[in-house]
Every structure is written in C-alpha cells, then in structure tokens.
C-alpha atoms as a PDB file:
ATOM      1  CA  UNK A   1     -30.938  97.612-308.359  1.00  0.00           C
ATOM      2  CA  UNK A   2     -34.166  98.951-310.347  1.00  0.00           C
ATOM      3  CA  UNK A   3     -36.352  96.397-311.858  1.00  0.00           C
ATOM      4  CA  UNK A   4     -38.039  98.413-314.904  1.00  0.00           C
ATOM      5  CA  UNK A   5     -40.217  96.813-317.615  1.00  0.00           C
ATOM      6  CA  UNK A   6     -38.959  96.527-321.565  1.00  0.00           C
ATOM      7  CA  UNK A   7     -41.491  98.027-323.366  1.00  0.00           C
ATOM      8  CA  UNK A   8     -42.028  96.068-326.745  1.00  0.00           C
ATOM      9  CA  UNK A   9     -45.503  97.368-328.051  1.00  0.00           C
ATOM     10  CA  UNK A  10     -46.871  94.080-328.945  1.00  0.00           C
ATOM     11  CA  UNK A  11     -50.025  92.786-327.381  1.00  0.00           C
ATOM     12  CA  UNK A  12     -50.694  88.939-327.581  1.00  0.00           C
ATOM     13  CA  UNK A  13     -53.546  87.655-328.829  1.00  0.00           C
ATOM     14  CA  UNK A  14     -54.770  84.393-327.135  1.00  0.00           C
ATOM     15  CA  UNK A  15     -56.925  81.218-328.383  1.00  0.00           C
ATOM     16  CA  UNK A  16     -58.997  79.346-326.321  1.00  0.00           C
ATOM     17  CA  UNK A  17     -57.694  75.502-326.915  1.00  0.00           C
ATOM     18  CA  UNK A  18     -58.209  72.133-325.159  1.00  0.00           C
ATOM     19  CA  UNK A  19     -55.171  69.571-324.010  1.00  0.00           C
ATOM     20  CA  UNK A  20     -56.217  66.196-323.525  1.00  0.00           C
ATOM     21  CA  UNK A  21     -54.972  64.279-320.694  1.00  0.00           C
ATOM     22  CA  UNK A  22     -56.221  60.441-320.284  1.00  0.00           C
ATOM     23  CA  UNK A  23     -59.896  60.841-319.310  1.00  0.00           C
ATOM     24  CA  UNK A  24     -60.009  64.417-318.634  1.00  0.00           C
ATOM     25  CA  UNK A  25     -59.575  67.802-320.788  1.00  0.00           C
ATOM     26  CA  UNK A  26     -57.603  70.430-319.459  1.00  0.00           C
ATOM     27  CA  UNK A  27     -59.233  74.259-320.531  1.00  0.00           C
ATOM     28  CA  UNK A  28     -56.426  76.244-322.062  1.00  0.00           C
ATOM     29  CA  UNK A  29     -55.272  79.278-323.611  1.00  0.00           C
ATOM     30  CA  UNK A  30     -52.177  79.797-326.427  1.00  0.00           C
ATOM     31  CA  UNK A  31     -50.836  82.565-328.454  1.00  0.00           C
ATOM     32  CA  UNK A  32     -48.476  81.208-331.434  1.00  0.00           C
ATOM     33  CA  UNK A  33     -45.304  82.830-331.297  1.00  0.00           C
ATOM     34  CA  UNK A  34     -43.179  83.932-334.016  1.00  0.00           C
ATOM     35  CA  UNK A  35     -40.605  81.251-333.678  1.00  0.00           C
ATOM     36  CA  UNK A  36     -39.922  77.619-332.577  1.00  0.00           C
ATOM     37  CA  UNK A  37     -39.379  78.041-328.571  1.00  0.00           C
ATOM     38  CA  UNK A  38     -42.380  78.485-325.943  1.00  0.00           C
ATOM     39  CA  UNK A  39     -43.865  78.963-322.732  1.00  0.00           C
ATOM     40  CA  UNK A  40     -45.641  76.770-320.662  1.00  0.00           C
ATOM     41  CA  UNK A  41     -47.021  78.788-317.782  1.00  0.00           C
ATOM     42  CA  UNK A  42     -48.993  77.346-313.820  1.00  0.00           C
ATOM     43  CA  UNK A  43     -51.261  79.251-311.599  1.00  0.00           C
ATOM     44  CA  UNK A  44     -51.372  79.290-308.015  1.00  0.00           C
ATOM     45  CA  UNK A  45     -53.380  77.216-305.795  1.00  0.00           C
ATOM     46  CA  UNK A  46     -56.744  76.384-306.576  1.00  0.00           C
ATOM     47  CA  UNK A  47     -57.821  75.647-303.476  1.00  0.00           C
ATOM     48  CA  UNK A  48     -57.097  79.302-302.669  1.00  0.00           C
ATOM     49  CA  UNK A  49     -58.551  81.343-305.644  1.00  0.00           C
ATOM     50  CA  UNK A  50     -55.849  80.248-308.201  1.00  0.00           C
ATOM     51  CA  UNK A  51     -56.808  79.756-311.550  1.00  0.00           C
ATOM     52  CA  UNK A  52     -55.090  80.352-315.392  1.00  0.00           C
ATOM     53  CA  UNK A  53     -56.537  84.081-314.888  1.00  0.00           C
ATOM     54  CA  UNK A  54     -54.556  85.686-312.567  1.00  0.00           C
ATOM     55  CA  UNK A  55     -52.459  88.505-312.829  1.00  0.00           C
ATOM     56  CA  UNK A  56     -49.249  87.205-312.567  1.00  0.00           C
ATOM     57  CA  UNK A  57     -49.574  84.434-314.725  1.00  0.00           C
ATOM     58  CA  UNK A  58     -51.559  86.314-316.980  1.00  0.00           C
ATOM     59  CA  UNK A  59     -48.372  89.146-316.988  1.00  0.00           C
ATOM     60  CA  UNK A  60     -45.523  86.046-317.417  1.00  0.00           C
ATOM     61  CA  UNK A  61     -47.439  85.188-320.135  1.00  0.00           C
ATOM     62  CA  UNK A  62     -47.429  88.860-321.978  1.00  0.00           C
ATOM     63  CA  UNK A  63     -43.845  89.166-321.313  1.00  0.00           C
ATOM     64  CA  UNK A  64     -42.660  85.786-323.310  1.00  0.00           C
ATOM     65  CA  UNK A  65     -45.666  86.691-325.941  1.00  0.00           C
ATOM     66  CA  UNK A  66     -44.067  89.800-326.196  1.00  0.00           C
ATOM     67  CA  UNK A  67     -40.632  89.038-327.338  1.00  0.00           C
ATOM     68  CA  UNK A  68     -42.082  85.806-329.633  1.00  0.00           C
ATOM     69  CA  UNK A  69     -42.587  82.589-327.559  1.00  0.00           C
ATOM     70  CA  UNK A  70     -45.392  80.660-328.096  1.00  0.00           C
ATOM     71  CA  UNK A  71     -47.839  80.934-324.895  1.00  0.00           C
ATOM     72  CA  UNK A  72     -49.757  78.732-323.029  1.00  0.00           C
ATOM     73  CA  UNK A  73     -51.506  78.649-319.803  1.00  0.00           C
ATOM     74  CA  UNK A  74     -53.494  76.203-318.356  1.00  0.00           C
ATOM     75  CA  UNK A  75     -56.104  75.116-315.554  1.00  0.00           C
ATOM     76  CA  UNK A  76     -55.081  72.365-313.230  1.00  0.00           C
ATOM     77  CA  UNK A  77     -57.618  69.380-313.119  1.00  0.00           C
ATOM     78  CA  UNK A  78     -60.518  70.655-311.709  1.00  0.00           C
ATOM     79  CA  UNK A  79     -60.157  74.636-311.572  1.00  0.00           C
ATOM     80  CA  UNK A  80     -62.243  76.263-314.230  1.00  0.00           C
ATOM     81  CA  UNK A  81     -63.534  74.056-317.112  1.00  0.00           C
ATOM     82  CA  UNK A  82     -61.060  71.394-316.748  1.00  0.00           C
ATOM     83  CA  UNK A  83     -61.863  68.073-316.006  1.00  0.00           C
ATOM     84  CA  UNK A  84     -61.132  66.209-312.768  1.00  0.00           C
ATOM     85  CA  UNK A  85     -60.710  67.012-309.566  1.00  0.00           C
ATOM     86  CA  UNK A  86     -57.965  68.513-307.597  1.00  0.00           C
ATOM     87  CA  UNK A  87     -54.963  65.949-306.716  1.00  0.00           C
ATOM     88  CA  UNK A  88     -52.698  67.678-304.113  1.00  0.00           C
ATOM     89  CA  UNK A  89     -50.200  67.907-306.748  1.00  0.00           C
ATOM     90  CA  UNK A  90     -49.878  64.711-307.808  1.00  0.00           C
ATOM     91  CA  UNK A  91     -52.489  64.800-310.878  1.00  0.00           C
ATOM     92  CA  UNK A  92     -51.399  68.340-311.192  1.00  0.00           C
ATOM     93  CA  UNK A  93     -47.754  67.160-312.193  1.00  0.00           C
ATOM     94  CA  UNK A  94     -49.456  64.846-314.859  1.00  0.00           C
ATOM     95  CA  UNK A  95     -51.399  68.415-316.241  1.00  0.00           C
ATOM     96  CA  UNK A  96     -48.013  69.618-316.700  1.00  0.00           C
ATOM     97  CA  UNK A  97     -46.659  66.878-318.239  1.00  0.00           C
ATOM     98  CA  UNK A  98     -49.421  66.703-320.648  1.00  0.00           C
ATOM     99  CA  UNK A  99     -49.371  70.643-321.475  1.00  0.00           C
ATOM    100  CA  UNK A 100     -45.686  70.744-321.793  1.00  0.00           C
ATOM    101  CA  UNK A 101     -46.339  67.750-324.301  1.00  0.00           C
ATOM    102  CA  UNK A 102     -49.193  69.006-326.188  1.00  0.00           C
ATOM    103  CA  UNK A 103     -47.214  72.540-327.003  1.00  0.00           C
ATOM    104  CA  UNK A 104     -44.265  70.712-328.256  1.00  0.00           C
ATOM    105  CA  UNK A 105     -46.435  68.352-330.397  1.00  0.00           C
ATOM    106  CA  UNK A 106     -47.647  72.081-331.870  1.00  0.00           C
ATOM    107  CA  UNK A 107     -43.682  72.536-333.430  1.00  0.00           C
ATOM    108  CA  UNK A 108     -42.271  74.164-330.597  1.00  0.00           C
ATOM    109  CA  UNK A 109     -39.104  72.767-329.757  1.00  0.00           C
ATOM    110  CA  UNK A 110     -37.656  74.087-326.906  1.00  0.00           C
ATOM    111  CA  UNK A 111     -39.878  74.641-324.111  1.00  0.00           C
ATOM    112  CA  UNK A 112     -39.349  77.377-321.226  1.00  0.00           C
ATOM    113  CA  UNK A 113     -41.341  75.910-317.746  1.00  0.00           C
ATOM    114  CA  UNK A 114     -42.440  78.627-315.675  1.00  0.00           C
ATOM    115  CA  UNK A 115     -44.890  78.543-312.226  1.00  0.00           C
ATOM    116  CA  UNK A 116     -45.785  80.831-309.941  1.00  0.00           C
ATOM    117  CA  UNK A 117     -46.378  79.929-306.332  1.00  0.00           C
ATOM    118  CA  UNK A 118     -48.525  76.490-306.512  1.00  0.00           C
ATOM    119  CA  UNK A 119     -47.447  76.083-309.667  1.00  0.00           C
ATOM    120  CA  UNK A 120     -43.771  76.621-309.021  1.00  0.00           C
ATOM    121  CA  UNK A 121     -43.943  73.767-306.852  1.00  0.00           C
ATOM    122  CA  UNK A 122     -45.788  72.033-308.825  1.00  0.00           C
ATOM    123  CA  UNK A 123     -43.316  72.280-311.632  1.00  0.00           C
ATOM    124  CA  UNK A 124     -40.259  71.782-309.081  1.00  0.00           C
ATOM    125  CA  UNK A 125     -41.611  68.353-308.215  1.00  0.00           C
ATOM    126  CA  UNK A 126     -42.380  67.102-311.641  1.00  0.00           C
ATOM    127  CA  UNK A 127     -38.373  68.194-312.487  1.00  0.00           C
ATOM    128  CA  UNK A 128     -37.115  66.260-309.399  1.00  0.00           C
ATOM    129  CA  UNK A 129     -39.014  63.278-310.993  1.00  0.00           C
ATOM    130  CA  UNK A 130     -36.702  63.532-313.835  1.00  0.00           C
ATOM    131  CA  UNK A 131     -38.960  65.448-315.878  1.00  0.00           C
ATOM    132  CA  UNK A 132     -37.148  67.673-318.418  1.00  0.00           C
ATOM    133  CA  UNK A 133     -37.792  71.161-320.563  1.00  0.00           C
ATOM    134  CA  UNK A 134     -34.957  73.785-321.646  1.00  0.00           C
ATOM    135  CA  UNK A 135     -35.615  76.771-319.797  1.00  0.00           C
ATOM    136  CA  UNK A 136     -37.019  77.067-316.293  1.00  0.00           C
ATOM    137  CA  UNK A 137     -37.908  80.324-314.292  1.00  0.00           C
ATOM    138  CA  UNK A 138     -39.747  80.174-310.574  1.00  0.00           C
ATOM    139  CA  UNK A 139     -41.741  82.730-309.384  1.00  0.00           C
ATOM    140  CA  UNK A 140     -42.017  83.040-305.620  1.00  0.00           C
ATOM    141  CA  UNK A 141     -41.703  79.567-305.131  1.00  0.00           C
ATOM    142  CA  UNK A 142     -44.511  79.183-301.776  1.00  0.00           C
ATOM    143  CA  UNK A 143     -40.999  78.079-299.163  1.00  0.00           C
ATOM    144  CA  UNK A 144     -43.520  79.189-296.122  1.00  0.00           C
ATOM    145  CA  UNK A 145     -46.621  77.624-297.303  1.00  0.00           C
ATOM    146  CA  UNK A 146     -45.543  74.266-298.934  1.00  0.00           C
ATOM    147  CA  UNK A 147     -43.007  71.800-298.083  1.00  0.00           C
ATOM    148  CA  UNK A 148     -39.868  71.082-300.798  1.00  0.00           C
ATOM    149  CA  UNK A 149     -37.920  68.917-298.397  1.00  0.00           C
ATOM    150  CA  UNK A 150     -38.254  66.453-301.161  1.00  0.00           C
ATOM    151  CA  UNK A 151     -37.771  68.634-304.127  1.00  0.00           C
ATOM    152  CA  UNK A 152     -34.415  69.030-305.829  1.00  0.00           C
ATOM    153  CA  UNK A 153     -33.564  69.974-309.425  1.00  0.00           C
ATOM    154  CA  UNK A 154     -30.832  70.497-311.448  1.00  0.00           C
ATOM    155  CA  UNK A 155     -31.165  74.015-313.001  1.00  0.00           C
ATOM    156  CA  UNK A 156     -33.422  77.555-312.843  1.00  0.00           C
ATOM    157  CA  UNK A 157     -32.370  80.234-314.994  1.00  0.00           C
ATOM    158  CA  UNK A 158     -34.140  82.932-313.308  1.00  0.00           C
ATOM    159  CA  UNK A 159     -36.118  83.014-309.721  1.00  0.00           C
ATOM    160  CA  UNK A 160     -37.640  86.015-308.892  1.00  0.00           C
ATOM    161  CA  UNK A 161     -39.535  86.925-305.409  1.00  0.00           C
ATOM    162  CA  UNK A 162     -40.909  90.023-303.583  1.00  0.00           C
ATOM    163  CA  UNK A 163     -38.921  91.456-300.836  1.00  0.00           C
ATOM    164  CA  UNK A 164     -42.131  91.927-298.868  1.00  0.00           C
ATOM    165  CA  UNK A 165     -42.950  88.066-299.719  1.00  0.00           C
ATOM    166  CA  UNK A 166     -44.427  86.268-296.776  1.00  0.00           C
ATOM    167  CA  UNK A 167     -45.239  82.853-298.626  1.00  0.00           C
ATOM    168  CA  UNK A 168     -41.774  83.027-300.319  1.00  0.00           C
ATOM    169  CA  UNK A 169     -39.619  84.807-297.935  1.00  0.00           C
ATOM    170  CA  UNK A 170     -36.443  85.848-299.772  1.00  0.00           C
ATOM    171  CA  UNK A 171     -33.655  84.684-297.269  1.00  0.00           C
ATOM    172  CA  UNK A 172     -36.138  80.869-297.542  1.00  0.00           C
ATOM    173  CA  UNK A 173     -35.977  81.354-301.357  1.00  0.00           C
ATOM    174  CA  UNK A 174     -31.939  81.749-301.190  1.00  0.00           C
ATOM    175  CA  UNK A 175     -31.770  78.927-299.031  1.00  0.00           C
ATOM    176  CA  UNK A 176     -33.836  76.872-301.438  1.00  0.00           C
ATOM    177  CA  UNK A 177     -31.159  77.934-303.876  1.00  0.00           C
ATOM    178  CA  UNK A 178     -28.376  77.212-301.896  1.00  0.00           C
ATOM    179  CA  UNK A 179     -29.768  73.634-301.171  1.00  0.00           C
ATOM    180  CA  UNK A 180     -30.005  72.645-304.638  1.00  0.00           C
ATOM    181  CA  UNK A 181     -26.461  73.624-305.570  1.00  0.00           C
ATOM    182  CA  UNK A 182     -27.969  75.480-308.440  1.00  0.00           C
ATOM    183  CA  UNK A 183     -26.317  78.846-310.401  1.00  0.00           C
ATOM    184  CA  UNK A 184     -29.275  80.891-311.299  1.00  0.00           C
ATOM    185  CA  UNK A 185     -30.192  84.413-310.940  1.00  0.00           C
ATOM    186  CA  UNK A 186     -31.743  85.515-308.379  1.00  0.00           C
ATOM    187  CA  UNK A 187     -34.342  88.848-308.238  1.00  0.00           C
ATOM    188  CA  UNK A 188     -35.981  90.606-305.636  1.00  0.00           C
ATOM    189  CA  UNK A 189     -38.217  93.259-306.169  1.00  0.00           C
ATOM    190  CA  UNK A 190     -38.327  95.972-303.657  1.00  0.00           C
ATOM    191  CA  UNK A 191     -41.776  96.536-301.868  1.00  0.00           C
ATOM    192  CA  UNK A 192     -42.983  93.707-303.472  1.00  0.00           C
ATOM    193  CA  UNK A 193     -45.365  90.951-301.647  1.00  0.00           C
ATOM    194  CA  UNK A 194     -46.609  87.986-302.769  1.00  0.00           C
ATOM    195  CA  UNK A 195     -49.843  88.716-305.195  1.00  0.00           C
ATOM    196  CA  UNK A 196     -47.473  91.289-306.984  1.00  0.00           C
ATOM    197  CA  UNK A 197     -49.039  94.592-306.441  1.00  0.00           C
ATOM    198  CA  UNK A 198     -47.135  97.250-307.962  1.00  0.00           C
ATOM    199  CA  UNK A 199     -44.744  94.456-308.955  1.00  0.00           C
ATOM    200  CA  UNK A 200     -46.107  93.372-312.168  1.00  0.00           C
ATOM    201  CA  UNK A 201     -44.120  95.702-314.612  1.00  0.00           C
ATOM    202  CA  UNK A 202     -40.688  95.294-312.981  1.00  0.00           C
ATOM    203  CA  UNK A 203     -41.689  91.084-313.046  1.00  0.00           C
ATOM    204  CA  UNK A 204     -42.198  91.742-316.801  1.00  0.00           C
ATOM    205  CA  UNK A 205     -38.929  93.689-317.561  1.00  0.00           C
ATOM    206  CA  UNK A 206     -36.491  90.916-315.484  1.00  0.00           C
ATOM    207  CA  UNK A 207     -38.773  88.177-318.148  1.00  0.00           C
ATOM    208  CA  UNK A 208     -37.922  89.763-321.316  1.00  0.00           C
ATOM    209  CA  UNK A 209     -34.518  90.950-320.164  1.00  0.00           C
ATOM    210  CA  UNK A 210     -33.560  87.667-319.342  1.00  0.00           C
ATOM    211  CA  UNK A 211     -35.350  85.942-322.556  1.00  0.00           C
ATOM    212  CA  UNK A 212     -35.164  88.317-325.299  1.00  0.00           C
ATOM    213  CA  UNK A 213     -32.362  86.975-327.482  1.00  0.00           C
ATOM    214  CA  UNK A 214     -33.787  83.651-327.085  1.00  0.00           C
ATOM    215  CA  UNK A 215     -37.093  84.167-328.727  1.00  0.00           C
END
C-alpha cells in the first residue's frame, strides 16, 4: 500500500505553557484547536536524547493540529525545563496523567493519547493501570528495547511502525497486537526505521486519514 501525506495547508502555532504536577512543573507546549477533542502527545527516551522536540513527535503533533485538535506535548520529569528527575517510567506515568488532566481541564473533552517509542510504553502502562482517554494511537511501540510482558490494554485505534524498525520490529509489534486481543489498524511504512527518516510525511497522512472526521 502507499502511505502519502494529506496536505491541509494549515501550520500550527504553539504556546509555551506549564502543567503542574505535585511538587514539580512539567515544561510544555499547546496549540488550541478549533474544536472540543485533543492530543496529548510523549517523546522518546530521555535517557537516550528524547525530549518534546523531536521530529516525530513534533510531526504527530502537526498532523492532529492540522485537522483541529488541540495539541500538547510535553517533557517527562526531568528532560528539558521540567522539574524532577527521571523515574524509569513510573513518575513518567504520573506526567501523563497530569498532562492528559490539565488539557481536559482547558475544555477539551475527548482526549486522543498518542506516544512514540518511550512514550508509547509509557502510555501503554499507565492504560493497563486502568487509566482511560478516547482515542489511542502507538507509534513504534520499543518491543526490542523495553519489556511489555506486563502491559495489556483494551483498545489502539491506529499503530504504526517502520518496516526497517529494529527497536519495534514489525512481526514483535503484530505479536504485541495479537497478545492483547485488540482490533486496531495496523501500518507499516516501507523503508522506514525507527527515527523516521523519510517516513515523516507518510506518518502524517495515516494521522489525519485516520482522524480527520473526528476533529
């Protein structure tokens, strides 16, 4: 199948905010959307370079902006100017929780959870907890780096990996899939590895394809 991008012709424009969480402050960005549903969006690991800046979360984050969600990314305690240090996941789950919280206290009501690589696990263990948001979209969830023997969750509606993936092989990402019992869709992009190269245009046409009549 070709992935190709849906070109929209509107470019978001970001504010810097701040999302309070217990003793610490979490640095932040959002773009208000034209309607009442959002993105909440997590960056790799921060151990390894990941931050609120990168590419690919930087590109999620133009494709929901682009078709009217409210946006916002975030940095994990202790990456960039937020507080705290890093948790191995743990206090990172509580980051989300507080984002997530803090966007719908802003008026949006439905929320769309979305994490790629660190993140996605990240967000996959906060939803086994019983954490819950309306939409929910993985990108390369790390199956080769990080262990999810403990993680199951109840839905995905879209998971997309590179077939060149290394840290989220695709035949470990379908059998992710097939462990969890889940119906979602599943993408691959073609030449595709993990950071995205080249893949960051057909990543942002499978977003808005799949979102677009629910902004």
């Amino acid at each position: 199948r070709k992935h190709r991008s849906v070109k929209t012709g509107r470019r978001i424009m970001e504010r810097p905010v701040t999302i309070p969480n217990g003793k610490i402050e979490l640095e932040a960005a959002l773009c208000r959307g034209s309607g009442t549903v959002g993105l909440v969006m997590t960056h790799p690991h921060p151990l390894m370079g990941g931050d609120m800046d990168n590419p690919v979360v930087k590109a999620v984050v133009q494709a929901f902006g682009a078709i009217g969600f409210t946006t916002l990314r975030f940095n994990f305690r202790g990456t960039g100017q937020s507080g705290g240090r890093f948790d191995q996941g743990a206090g990172e789950q509580d980051d989300v929780n507080a984002a997530v919280s803090w966007l719908r206290c802003e008026g949006v009501e439905s929320v769309c959870l979305a994490g790629y690589s660190f993140g996605c696990w990240v967000n996959c263990a906060l939803l086994t907890a019983g954490f819950e948001v309306e939409n929910h979209v993985l990108i390369s969830p790390p199956a080769a780096l990080m262990d999810f023997d403990l993680i199951r969750i109840q839905a995905a509606d879209l998971v997309v990996t590179g077939a060149m993936d290394d840290i989220a092989p695709p035949a470990m990402v379908r059998d992710l899939l097939d462990r969890w019992q889940i119906s979602t869709r599943l993408e691959i992009i073609p030449g595709c590895d993990h950071f995205y190269a080249g893949g960051l245009d057909p990543l942002s046409g499978l977003i808005q394809t799949a979102f677009q009549n629910r902004s």
